[in-house]
Protein backbone atom coordinates (compact mmCIF):
# COMPACT_ATOMS: atom_id res chain seq x y z
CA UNK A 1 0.00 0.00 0.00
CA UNK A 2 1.63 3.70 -0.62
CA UNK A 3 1.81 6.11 1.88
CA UNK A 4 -0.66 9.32 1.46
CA UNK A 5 1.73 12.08 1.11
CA UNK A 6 0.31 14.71 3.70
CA UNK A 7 0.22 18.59 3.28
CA UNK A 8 -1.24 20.52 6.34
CA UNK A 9 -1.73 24.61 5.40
CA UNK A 10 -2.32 26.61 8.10
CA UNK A 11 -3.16 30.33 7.93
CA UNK A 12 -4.03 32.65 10.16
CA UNK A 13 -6.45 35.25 10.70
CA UNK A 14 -9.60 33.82 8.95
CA UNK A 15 -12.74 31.84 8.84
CA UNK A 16 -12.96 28.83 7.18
CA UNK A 17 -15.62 30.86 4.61
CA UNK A 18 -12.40 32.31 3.07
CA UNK A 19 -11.79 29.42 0.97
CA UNK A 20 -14.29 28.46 -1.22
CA UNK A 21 -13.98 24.93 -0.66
CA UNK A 22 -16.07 25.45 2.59
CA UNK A 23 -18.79 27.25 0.55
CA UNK A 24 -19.56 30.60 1.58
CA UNK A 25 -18.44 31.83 -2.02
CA UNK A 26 -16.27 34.89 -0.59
CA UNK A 27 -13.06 33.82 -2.29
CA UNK A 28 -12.20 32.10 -5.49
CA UNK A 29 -9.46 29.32 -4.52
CA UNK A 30 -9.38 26.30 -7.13
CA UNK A 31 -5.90 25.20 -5.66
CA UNK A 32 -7.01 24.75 -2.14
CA UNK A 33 -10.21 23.37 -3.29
CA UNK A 34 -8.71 20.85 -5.45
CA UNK A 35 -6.62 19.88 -2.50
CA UNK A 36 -9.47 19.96 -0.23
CA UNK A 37 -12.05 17.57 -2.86
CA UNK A 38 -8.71 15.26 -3.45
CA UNK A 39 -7.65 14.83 0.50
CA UNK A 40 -9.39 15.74 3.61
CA UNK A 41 -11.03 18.60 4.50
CA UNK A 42 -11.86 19.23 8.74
CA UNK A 43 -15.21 19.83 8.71
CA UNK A 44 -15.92 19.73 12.70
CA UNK A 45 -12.84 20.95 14.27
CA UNK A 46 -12.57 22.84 17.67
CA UNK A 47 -9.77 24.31 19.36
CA UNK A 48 -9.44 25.05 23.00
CA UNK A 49 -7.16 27.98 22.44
CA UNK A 50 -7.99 29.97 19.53
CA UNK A 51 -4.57 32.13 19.40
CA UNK A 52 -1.31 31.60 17.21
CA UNK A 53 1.19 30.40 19.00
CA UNK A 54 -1.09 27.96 21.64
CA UNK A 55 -2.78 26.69 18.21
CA UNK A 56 0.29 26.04 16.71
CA UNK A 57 1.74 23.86 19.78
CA UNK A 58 -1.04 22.01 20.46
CA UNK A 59 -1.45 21.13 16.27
CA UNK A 60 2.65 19.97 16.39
CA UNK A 61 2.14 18.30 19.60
CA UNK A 62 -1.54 16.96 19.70
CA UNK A 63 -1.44 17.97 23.15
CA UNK A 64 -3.75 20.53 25.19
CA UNK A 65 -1.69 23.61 26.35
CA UNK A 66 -1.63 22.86 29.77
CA UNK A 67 0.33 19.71 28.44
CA UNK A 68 2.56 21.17 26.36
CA UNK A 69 3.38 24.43 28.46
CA UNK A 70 2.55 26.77 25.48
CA UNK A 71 -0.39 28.54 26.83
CA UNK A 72 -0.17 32.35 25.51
CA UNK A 73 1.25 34.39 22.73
CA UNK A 74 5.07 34.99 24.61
CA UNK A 75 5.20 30.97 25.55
CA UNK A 76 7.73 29.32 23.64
CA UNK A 77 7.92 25.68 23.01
CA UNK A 78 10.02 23.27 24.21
CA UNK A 79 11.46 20.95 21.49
CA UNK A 80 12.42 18.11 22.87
CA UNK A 81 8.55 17.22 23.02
CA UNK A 82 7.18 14.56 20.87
CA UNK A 83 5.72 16.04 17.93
CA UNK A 84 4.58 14.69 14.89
CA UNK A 85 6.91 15.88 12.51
CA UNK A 86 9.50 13.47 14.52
CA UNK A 87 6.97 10.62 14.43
CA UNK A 88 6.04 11.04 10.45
CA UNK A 89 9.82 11.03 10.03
CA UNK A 90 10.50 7.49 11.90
CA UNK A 91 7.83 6.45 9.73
CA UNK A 92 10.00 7.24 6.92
CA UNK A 93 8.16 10.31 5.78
CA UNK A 94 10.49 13.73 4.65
CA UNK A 95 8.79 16.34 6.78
CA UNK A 96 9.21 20.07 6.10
CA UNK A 97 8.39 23.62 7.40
CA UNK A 98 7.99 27.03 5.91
CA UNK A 99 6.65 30.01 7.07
CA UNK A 100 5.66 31.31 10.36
CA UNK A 101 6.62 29.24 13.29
CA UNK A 102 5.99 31.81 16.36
CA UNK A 103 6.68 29.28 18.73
CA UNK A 104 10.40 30.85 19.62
CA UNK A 105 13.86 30.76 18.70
CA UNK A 106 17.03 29.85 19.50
CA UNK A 107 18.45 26.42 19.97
CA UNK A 108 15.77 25.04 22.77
CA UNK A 109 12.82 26.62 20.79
CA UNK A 110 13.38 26.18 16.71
CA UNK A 111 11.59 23.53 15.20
CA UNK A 112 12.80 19.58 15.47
CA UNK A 113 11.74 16.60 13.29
CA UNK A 114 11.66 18.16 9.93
CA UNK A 115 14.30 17.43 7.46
CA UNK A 116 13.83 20.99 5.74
CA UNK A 117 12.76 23.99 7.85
CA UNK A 118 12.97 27.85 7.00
CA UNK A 119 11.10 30.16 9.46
CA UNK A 120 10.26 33.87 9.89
CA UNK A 121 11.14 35.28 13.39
CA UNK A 122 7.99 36.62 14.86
CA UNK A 123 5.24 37.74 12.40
CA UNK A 124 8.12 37.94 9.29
CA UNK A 125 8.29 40.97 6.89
CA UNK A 126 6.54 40.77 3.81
CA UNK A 127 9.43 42.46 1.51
CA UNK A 128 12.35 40.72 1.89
CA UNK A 129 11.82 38.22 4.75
CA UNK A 130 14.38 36.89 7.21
CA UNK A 131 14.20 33.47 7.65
CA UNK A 132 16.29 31.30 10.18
CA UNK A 133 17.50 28.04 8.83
CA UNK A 134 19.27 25.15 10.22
CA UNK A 135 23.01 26.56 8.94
CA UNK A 136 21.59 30.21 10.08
CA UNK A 137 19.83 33.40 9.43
CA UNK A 138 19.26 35.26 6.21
CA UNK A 139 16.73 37.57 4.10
CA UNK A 140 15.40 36.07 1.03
CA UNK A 141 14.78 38.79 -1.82
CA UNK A 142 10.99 39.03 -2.44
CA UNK A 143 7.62 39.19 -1.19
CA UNK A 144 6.73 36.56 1.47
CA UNK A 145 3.83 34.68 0.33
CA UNK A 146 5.85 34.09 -2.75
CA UNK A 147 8.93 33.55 -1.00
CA UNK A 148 7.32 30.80 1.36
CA UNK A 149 5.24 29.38 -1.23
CA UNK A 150 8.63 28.69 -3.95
CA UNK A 151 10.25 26.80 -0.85
């Protein structure tokens, strides 16, 4: 049997009636809805706290904040914590991250488990963007969304 290859988008800042794929009609996005009508599309999700960088630990983790210690916007995470970019890779998956991160930086805070990895420090600029990589920090020439996206 082959392995689903698995791409998980996550944006900020919007209701699920900004892609068309949920059917509100706002937007136009064939791309994401083609992704959406080809893979899985969460239909009845909750969260327990609806802010960036709690949302994004508990998502990596699949743990509640209180679990995971990442319970406001200035929390950082710890990565040594199981996450499951470390268990898709020991089950032989490439894993990879681009984009916002806002869970911290430094050594005890950048991300862990993904073979590729290129993150914005904070919110990121949209001309221009610093990223940190693995081997370091440096701007990439160019607006973000296109930036991110051509990683």
């Amino acid at each position: 049997m082959t392995r689903p290859n698995i791409i998980f988008i996550m944006s900020d800042d919007h209701a699920s009636r900004a892609i068309s794929a949920y059917g509100a009609g706002i937007n136009n996005t064939p791309n994401l809805d083609r992704l959406a009508n080809e893979g899985v599309r969460h239909d009845a999700t909750y969260v327990t706290n609806s802010i960036c960088t709690p949302s994004r630990a508990a998502i990596l983790t699949g743990t509640h904040n209180h679990v995971n210690g990442v319970t406001t916007l200035s929390t950082h995470i710890d990565n040594r914590l199981p996450n499951v970019a470390k268990a898709l890779k020991a089950g032989g998956y490439a894993t990879a991250i681009f984009g916002k991160w806002h869970l911290g930086e430094g050594p005890a805070h950048e991300p862990t488990g993904f073979d590729e990895w290129a993150v914005v420090p904070g919110q990121g600029d949209y001309w221009d963007p610093g990223f940190h990589f693995p081997d370091g920090y440096r701007r990439v020439p160019g607006y973000a969304t296109d930036v991110i996206t051509d990683m």
